[in-house]
N, C-alpha and C. Protein backbone atom coordinates (compact mmCIF):
# COMPACT_ATOMS: atom_id res chain seq x y z
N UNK A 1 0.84 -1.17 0.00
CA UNK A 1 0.00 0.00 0.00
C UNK A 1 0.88 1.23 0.00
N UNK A 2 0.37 2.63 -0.65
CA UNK A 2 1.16 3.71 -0.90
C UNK A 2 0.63 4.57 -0.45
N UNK A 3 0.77 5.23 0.71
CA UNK A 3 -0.08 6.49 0.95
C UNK A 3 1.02 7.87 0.52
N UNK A 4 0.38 8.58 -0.06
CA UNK A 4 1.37 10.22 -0.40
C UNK A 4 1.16 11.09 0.63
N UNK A 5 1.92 11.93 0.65
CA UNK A 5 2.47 12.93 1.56
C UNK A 5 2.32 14.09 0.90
N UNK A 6 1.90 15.50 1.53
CA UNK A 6 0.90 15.22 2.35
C UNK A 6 -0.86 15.84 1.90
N UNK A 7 -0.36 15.21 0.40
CA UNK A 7 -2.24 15.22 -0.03
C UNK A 7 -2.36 14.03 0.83
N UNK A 8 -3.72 14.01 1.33
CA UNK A 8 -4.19 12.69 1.58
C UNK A 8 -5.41 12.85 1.11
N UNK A 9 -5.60 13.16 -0.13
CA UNK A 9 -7.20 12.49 -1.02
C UNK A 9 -6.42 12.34 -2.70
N UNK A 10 -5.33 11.93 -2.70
CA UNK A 10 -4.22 10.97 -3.86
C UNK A 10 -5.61 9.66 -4.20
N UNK A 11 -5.70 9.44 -4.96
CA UNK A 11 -6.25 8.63 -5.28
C UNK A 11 -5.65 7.27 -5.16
N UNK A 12 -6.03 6.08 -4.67
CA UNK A 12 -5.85 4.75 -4.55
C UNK A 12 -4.93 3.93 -6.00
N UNK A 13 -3.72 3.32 -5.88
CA UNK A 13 -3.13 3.07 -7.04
C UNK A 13 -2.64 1.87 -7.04
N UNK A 14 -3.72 1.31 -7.92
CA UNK A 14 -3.31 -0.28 -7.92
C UNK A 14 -3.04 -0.82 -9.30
N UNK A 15 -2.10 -1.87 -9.76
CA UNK A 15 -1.42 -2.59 -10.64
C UNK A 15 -0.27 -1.82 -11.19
N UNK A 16 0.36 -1.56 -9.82
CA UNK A 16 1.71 -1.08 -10.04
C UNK A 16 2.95 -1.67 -9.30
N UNK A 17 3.88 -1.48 -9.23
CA UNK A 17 4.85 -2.17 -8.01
C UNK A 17 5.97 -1.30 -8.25
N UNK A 18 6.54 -1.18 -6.87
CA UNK A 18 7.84 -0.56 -6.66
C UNK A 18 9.09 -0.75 -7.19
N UNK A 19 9.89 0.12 -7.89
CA UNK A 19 10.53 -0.33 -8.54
C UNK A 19 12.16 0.19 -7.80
N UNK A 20 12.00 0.87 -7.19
CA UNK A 20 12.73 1.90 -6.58
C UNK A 20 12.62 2.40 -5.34
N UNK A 21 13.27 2.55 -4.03
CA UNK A 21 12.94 3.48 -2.67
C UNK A 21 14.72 4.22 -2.82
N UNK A 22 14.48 5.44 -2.18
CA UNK A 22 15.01 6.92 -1.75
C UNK A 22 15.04 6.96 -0.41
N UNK A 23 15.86 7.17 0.45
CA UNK A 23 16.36 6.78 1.58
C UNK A 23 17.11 8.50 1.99
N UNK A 24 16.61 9.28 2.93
CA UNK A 24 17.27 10.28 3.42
C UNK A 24 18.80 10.23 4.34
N UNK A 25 19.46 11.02 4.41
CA UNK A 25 20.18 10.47 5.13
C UNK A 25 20.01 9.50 6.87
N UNK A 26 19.15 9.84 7.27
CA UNK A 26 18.94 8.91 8.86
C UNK A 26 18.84 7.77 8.04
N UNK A 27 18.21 7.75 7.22
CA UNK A 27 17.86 6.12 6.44
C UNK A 27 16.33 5.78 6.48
N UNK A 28 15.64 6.48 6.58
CA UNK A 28 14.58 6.88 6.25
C UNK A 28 13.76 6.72 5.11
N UNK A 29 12.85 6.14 4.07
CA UNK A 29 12.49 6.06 2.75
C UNK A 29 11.53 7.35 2.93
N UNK A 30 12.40 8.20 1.38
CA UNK A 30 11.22 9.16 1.77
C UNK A 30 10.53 9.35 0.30
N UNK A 31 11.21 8.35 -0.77
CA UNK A 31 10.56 8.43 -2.11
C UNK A 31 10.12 6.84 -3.00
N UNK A 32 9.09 6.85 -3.53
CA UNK A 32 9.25 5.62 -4.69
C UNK A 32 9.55 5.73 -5.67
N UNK A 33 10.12 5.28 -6.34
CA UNK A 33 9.77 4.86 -7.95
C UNK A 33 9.01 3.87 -8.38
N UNK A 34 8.21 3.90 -8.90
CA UNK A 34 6.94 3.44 -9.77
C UNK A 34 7.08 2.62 -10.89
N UNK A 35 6.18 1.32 -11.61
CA UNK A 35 6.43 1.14 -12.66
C UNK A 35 5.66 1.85 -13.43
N UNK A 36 4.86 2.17 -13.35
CA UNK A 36 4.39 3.62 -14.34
C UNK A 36 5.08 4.69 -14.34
N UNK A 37 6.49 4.66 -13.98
CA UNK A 37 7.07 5.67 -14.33
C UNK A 37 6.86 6.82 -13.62
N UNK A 38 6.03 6.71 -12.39
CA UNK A 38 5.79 7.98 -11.71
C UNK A 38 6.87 7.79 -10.44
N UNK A 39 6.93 8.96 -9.64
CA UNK A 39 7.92 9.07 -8.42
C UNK A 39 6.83 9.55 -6.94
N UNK A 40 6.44 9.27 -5.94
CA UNK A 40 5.68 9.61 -5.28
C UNK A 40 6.70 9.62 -3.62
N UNK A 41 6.88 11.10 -3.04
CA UNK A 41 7.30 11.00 -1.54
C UNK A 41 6.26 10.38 -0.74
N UNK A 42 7.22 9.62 0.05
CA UNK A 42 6.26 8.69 0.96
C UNK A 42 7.38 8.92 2.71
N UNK A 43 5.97 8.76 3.34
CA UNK A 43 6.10 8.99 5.02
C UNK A 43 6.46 7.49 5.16
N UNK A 44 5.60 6.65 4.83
CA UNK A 44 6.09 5.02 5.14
C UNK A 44 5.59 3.95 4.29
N UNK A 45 6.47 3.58 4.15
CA UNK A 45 6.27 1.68 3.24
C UNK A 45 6.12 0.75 3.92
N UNK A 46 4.59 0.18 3.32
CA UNK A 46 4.79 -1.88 3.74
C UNK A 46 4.84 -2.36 3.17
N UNK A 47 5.59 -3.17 3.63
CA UNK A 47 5.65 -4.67 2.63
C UNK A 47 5.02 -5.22 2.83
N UNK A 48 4.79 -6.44 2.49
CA UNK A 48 4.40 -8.00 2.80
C UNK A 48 4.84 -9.22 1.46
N UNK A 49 4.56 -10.14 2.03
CA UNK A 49 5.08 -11.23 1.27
C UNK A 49 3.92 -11.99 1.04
N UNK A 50 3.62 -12.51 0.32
CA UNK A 50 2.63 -13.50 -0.38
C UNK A 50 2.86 -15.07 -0.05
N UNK A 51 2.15 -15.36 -1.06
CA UNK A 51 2.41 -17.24 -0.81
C UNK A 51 2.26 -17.64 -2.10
N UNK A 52 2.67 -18.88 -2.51
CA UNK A 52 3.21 -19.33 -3.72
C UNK A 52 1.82 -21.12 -3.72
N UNK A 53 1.17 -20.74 -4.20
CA UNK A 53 0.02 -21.86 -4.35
C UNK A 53 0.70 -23.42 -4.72
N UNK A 54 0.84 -24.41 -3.92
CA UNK A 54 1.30 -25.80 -4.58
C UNK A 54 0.03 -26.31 -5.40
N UNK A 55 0.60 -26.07 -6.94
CA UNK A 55 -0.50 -26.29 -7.33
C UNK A 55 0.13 -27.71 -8.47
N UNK A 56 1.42 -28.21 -8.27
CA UNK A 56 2.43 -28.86 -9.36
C UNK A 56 1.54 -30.40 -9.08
N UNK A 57 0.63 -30.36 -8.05
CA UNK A 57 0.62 -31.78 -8.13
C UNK A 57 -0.93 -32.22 -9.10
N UNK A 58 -1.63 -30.97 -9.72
CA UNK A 58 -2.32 -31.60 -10.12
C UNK A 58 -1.94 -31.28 -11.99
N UNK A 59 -0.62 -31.07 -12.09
CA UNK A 59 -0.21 -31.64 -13.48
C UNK A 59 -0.73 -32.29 -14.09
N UNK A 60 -1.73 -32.32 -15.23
CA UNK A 60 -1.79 -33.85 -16.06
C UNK A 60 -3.51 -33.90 -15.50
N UNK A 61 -3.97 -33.45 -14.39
CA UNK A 61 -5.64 -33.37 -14.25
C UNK A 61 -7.02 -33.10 -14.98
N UNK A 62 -6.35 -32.18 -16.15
CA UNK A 62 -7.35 -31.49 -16.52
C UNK A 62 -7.99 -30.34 -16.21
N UNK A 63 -7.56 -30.18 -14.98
CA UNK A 63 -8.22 -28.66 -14.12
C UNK A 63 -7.27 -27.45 -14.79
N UNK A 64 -8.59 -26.30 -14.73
CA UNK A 64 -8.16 -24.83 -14.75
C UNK A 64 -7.27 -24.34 -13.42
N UNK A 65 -5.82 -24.90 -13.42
CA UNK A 65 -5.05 -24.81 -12.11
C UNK A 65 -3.86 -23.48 -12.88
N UNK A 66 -3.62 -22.56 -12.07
CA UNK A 66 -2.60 -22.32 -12.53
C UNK A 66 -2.17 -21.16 -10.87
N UNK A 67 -1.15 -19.97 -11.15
CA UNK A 67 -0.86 -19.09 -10.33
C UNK A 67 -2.02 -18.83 -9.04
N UNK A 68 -3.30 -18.73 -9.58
CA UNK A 68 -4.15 -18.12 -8.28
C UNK A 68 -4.98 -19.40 -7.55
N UNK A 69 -4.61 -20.66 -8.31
CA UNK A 69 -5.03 -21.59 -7.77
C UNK A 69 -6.08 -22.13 -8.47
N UNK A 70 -7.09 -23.05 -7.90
CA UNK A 70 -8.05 -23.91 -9.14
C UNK A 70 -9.05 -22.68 -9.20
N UNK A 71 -9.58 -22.56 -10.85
CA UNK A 71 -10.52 -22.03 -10.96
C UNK A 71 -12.19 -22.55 -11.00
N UNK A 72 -12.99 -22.21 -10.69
CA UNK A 72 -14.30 -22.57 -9.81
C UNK A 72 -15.62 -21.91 -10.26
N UNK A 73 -16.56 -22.23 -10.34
CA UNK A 73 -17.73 -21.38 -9.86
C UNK A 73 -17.93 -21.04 -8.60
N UNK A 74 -19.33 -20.39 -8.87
CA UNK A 74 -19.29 -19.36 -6.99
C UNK A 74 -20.15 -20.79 -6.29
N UNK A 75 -20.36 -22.24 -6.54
CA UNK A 75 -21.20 -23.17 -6.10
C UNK A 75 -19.86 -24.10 -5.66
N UNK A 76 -18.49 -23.36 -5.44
CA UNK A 76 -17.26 -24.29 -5.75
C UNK A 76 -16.90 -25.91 -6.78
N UNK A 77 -17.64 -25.75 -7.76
CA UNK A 77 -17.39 -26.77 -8.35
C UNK A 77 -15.87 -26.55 -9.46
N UNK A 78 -14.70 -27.01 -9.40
CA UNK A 78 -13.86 -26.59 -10.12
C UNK A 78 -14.29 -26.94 -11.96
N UNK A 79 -13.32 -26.01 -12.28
CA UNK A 79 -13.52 -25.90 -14.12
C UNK A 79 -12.44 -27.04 -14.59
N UNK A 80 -12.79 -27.52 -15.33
CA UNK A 80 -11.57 -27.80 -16.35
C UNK A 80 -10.60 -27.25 -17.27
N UNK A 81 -9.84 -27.28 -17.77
CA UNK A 81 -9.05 -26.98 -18.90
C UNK A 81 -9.49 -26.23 -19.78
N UNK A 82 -10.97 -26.68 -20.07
CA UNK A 82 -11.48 -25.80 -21.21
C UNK A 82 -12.68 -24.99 -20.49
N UNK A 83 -12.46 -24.70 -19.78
CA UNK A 83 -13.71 -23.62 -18.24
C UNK A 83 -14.74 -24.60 -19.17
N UNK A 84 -15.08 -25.41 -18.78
CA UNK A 84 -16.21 -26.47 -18.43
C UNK A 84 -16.25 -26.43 -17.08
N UNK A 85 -17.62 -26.23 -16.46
CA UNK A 85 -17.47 -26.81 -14.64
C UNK A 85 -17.36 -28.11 -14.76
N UNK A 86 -16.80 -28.53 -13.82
CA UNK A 86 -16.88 -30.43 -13.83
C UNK A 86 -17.81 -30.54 -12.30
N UNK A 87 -18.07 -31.95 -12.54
CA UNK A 87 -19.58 -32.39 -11.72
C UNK A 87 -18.98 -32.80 -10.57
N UNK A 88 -17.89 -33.29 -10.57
CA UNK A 88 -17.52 -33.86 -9.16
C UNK A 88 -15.97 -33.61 -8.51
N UNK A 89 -15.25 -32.62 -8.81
CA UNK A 89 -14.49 -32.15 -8.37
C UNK A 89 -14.72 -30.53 -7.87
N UNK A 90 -14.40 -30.30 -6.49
CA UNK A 90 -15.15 -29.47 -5.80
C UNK A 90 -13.94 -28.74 -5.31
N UNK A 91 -13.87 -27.83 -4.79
CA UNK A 91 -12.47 -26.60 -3.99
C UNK A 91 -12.93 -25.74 -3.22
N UNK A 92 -12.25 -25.17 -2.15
CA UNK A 92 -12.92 -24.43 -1.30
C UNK A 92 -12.20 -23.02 -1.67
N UNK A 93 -13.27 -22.26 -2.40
CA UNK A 93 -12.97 -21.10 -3.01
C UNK A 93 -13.89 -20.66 -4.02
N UNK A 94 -14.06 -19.79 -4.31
CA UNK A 94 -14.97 -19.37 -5.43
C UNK A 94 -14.95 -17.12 -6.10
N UNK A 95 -15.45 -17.28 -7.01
CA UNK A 95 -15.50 -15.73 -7.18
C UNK A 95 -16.42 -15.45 -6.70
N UNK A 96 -16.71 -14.31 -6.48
CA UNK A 96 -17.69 -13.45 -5.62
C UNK A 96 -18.05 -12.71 -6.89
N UNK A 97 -19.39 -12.45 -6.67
CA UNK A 97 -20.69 -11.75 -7.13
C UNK A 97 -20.74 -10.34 -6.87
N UNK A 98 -20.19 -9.71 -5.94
CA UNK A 98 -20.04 -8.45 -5.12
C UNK A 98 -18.76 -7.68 -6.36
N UNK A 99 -17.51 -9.05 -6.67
CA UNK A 99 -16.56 -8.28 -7.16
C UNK A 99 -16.44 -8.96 -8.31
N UNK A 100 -17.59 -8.43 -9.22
CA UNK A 100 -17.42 -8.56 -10.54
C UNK A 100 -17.08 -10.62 -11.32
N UNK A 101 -17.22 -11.44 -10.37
CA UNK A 101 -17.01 -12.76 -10.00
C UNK A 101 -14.92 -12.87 -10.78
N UNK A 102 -14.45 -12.12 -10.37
CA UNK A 102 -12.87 -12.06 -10.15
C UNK A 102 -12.81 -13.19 -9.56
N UNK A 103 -11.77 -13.86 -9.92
CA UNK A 103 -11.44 -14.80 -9.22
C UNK A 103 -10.34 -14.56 -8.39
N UNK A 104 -10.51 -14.32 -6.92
CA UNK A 104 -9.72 -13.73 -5.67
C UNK A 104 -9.33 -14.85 -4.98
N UNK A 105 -8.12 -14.92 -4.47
CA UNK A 105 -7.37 -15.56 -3.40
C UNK A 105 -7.43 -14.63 -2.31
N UNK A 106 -8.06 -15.28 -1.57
CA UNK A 106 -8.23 -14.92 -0.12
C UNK A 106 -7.47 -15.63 0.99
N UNK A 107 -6.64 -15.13 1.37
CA UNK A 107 -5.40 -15.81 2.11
C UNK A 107 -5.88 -15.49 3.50
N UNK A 108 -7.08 -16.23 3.60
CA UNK A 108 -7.49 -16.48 5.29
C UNK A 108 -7.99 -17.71 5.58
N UNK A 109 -8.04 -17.84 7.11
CA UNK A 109 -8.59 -19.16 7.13
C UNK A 109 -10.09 -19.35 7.43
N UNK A 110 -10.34 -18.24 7.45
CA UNK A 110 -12.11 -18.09 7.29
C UNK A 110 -12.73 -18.47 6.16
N UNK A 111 -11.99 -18.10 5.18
CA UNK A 111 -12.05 -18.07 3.12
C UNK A 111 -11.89 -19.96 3.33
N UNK A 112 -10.71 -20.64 3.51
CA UNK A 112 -10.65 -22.34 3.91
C UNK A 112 -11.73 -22.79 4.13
N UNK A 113 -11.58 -22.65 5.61
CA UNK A 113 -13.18 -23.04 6.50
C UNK A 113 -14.49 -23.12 5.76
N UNK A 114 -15.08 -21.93 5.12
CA UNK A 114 -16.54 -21.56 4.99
C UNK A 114 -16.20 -22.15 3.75
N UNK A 115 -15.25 -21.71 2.91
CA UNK A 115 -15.37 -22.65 1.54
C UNK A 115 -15.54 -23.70 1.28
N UNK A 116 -14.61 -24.55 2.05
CA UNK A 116 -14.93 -25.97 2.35
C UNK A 116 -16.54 -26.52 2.55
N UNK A 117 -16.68 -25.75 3.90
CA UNK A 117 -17.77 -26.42 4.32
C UNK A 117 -19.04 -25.96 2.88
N UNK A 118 -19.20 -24.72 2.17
CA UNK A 118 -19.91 -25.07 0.95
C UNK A 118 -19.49 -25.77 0.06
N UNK A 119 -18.53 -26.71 -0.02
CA UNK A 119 -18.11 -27.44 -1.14
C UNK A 119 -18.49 -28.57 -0.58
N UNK A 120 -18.58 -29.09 0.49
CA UNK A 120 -18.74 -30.55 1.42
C UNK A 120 -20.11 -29.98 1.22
N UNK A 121 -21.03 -29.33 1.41
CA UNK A 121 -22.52 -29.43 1.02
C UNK A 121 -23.20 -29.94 -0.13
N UNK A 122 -22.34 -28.66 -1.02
CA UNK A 122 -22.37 -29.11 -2.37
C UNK A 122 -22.03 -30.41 -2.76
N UNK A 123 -21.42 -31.18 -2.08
CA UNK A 123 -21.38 -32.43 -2.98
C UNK A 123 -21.85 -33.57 -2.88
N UNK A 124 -22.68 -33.11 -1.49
CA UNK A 124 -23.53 -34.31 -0.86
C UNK A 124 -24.88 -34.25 -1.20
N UNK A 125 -25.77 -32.66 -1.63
CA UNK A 125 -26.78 -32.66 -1.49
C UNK A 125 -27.46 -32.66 -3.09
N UNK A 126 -28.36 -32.56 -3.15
CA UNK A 126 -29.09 -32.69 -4.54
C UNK A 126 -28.73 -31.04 -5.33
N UNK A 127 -28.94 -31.08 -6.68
CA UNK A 127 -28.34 -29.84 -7.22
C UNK A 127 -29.33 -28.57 -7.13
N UNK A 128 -30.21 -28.80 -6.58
CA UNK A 128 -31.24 -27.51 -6.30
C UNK A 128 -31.62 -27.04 -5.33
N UNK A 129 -30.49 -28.07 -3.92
CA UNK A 129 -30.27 -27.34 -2.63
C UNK A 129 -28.69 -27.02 -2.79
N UNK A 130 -28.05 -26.75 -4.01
CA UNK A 130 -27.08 -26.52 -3.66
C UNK A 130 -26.80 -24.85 -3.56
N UNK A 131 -25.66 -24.10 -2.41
CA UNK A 131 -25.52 -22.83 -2.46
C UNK A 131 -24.21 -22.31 -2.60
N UNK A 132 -24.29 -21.03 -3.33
CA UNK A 132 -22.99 -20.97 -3.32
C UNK A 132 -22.06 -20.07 -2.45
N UNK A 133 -20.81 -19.87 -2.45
CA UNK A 133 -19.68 -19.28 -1.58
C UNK A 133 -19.67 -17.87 -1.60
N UNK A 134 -20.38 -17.51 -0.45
CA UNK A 134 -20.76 -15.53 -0.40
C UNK A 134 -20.02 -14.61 0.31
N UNK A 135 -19.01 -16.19 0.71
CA UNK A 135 -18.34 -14.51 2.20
C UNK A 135 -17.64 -13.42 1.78
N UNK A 136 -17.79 -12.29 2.86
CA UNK A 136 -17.36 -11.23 2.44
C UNK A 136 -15.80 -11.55 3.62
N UNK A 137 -14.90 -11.13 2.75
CA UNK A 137 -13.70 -10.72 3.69
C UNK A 137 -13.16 -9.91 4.73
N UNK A 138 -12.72 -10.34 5.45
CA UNK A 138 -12.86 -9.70 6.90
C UNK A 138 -11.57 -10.34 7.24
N UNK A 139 -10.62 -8.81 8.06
CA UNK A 139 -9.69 -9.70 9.21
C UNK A 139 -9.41 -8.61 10.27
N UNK A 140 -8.98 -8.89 11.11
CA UNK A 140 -7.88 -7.70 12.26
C UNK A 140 -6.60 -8.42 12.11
N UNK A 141 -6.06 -7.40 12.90
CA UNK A 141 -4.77 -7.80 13.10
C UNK A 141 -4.06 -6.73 13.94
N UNK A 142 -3.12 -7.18 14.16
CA UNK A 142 -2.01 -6.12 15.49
C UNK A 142 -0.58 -5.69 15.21
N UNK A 143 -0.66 -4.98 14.22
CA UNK A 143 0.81 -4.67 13.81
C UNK A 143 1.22 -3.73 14.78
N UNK A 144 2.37 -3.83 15.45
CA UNK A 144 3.53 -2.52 16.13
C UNK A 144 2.52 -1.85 16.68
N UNK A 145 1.70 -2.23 17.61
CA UNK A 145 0.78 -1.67 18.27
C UNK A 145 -0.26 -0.51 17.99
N UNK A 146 -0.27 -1.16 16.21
CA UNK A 146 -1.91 -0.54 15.48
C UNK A 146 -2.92 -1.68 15.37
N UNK A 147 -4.19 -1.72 15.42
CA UNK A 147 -5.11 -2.57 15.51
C UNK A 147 -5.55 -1.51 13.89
N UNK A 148 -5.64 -2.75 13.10
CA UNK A 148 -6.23 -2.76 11.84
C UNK A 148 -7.36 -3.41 11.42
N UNK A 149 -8.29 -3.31 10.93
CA UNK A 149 -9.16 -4.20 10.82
C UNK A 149 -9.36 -3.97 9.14
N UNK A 150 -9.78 -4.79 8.32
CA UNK A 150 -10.60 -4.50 6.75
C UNK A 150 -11.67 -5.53 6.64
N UNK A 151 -12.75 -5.06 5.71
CA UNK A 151 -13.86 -5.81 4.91
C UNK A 151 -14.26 -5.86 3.80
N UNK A 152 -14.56 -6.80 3.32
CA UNK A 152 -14.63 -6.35 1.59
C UNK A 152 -13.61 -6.47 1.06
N UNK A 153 -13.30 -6.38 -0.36
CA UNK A 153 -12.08 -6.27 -0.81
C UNK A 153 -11.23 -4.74 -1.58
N UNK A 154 -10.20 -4.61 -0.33
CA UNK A 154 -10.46 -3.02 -0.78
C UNK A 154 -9.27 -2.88 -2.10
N UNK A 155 -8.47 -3.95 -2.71
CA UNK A 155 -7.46 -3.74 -3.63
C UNK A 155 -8.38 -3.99 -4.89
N UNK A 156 -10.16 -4.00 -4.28
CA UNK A 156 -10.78 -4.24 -6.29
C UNK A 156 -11.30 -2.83 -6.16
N UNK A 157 -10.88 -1.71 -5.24
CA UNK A 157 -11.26 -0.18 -5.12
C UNK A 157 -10.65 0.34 -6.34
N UNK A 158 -10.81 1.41 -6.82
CA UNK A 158 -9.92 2.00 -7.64
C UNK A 158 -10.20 3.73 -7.23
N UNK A 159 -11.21 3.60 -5.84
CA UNK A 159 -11.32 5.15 -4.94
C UNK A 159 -10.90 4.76 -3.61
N UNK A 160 -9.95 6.00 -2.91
CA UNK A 160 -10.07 5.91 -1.53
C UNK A 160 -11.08 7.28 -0.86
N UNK A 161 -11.68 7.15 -0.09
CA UNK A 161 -11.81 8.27 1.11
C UNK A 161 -11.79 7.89 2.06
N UNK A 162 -11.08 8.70 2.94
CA UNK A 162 -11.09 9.07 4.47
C UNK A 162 -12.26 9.45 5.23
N UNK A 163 -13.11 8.26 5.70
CA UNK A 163 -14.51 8.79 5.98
C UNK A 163 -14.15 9.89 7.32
N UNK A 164 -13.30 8.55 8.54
CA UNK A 164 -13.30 9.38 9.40
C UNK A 164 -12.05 9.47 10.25
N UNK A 165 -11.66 10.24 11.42
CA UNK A 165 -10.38 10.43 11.47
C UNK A 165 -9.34 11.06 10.74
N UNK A 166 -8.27 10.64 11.02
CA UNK A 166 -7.00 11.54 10.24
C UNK A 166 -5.81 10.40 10.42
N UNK A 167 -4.91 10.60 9.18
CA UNK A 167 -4.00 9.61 8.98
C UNK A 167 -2.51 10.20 9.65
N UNK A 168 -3.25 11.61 9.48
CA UNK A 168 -1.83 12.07 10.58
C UNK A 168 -1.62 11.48 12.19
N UNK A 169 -3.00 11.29 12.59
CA UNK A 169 -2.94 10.92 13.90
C UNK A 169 -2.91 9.30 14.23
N UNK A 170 -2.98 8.48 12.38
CA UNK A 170 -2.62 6.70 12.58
C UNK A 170 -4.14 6.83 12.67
N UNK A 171 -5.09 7.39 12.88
CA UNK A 171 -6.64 6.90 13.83
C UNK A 171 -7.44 6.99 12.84
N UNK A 172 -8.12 6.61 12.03
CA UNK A 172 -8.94 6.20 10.91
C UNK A 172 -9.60 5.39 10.22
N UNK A 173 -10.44 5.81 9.26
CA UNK A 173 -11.20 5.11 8.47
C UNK A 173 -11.86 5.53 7.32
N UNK A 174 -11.30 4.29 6.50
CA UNK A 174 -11.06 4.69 5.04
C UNK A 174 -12.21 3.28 4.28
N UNK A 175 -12.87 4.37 2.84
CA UNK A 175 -13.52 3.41 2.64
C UNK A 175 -13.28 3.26 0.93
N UNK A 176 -13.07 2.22 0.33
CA UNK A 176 -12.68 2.17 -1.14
C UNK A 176 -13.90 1.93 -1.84
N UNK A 177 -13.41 2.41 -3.00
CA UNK A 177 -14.97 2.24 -3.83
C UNK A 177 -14.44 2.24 -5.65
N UNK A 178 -15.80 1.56 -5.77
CA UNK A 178 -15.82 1.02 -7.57
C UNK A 178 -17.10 1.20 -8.27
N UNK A 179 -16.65 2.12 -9.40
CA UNK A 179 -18.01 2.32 -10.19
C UNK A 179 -19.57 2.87 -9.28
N UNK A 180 -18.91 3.95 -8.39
CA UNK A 180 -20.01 4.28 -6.73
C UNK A 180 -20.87 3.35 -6.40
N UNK A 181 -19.83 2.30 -5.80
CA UNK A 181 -20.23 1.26 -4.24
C UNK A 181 -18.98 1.09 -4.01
N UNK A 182 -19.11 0.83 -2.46
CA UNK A 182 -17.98 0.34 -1.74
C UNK A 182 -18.00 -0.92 -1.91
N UNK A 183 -16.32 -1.09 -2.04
CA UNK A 183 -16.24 -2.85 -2.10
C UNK A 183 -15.52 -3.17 -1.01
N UNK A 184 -15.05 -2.22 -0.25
CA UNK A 184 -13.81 -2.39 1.23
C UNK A 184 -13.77 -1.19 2.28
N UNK A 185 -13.82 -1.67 3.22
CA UNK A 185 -13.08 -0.56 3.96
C UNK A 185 -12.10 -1.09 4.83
N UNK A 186 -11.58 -0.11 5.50
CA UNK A 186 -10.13 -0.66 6.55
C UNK A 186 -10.14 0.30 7.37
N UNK A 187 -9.80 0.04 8.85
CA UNK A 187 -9.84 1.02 9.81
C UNK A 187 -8.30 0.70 10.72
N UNK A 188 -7.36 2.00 10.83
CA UNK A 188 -6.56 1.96 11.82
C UNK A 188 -6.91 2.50 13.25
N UNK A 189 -6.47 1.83 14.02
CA UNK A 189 -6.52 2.38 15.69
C UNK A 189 -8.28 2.96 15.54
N UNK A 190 -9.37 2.27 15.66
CA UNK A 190 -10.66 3.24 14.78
C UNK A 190 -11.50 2.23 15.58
N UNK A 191 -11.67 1.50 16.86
CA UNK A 191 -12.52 0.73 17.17
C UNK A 191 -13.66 -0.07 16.19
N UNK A 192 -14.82 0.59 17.02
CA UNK A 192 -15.86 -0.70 16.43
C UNK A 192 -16.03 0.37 14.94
């Protein structure tokens, strides 16, 4: 995530990556470079690291497997090779209806859990009680003694606003939005 300094109504900038950080003398990052070629001063950078899907073992299956993992309907039934759904191979995962049915990796274990358990439904019950995979995303967490929370998915935003609070003070809440609806929000230090 990139927040600028010190507009803070910069618009939200996603399918880009860092190509470059600027380091003051304390050692400090106080600039990016962009792959769009832009340069933006920045107060602070996060990282994070991802995860790499084992997906080598279903080589030779037939499934729509690749980088984001098996591809699915929202009833988790996985696709084949040629996006055919197939009847009896099932995954706990699906696109969402909310976001355009993208097919999202949700790297929680809530996304596992609930997926599963609609795919173990789905495959037991007759095809006109079957339902499909609706959750909305949700987590907290406790970084360096900020309590963060998000919902929705706020990287399918392509708007930010600052509903409430201030980012100068860390204490906020921010809500992203697409085509006017929100698809996410995220709150620092910002209780309920």
């Amino acid at each position: 995530s990139i927040m600028t300094k010190p507009k803070f109504d910069a618009p939200l900038r996603t399918g880009v990556s860092v190509l470059a950080m600027e380091g003051d003398p304390s050692g400090h990052v106080r600039r990016v470079r962009l792959s769009d070629g832009s340069t933006l001063d920045v107060d602070v950078v996060v990282t994070s690291l991802g995860s790499i899907r084992n997906i080598e073992w279903l080589d030779g299956a037939g499934l729509a497997a690749g980088f984001w993992g098996v591809g699915c309907d929202a009833g988790c039934r996985a696709f084949d090779i040629n996006a055919v759904i197939t009847t009896n191979v099932f995954v706990a995962g699906a696109p969402h209806v909310l976001y355009d049915y993208q097919f999202l990796a949700m790297e929680h274990w809530d996304n596992a859990v609930l997926g599963a358990q609609v795919a173990a439904h789905n495959m037991v019950c007759e095809e006109t009680e079957r339902r499909p995979h609706l959750l909305i995303p949700q987590f907290w967490s406790g970084q360096f003694g900020v309590n963060i929370k998000s919902v929705g998915v706020p990287s399918f935003g392509d708007e930010i606003m600052f509903t409430q609070g201030s980012i100068k003070q860390r204490r906020f809440a921010a809500a992203y939005g697409r085509r006017g609806r929100i698809v996410g929000a995220v709150t620092f230090n910002h209780g309920k």
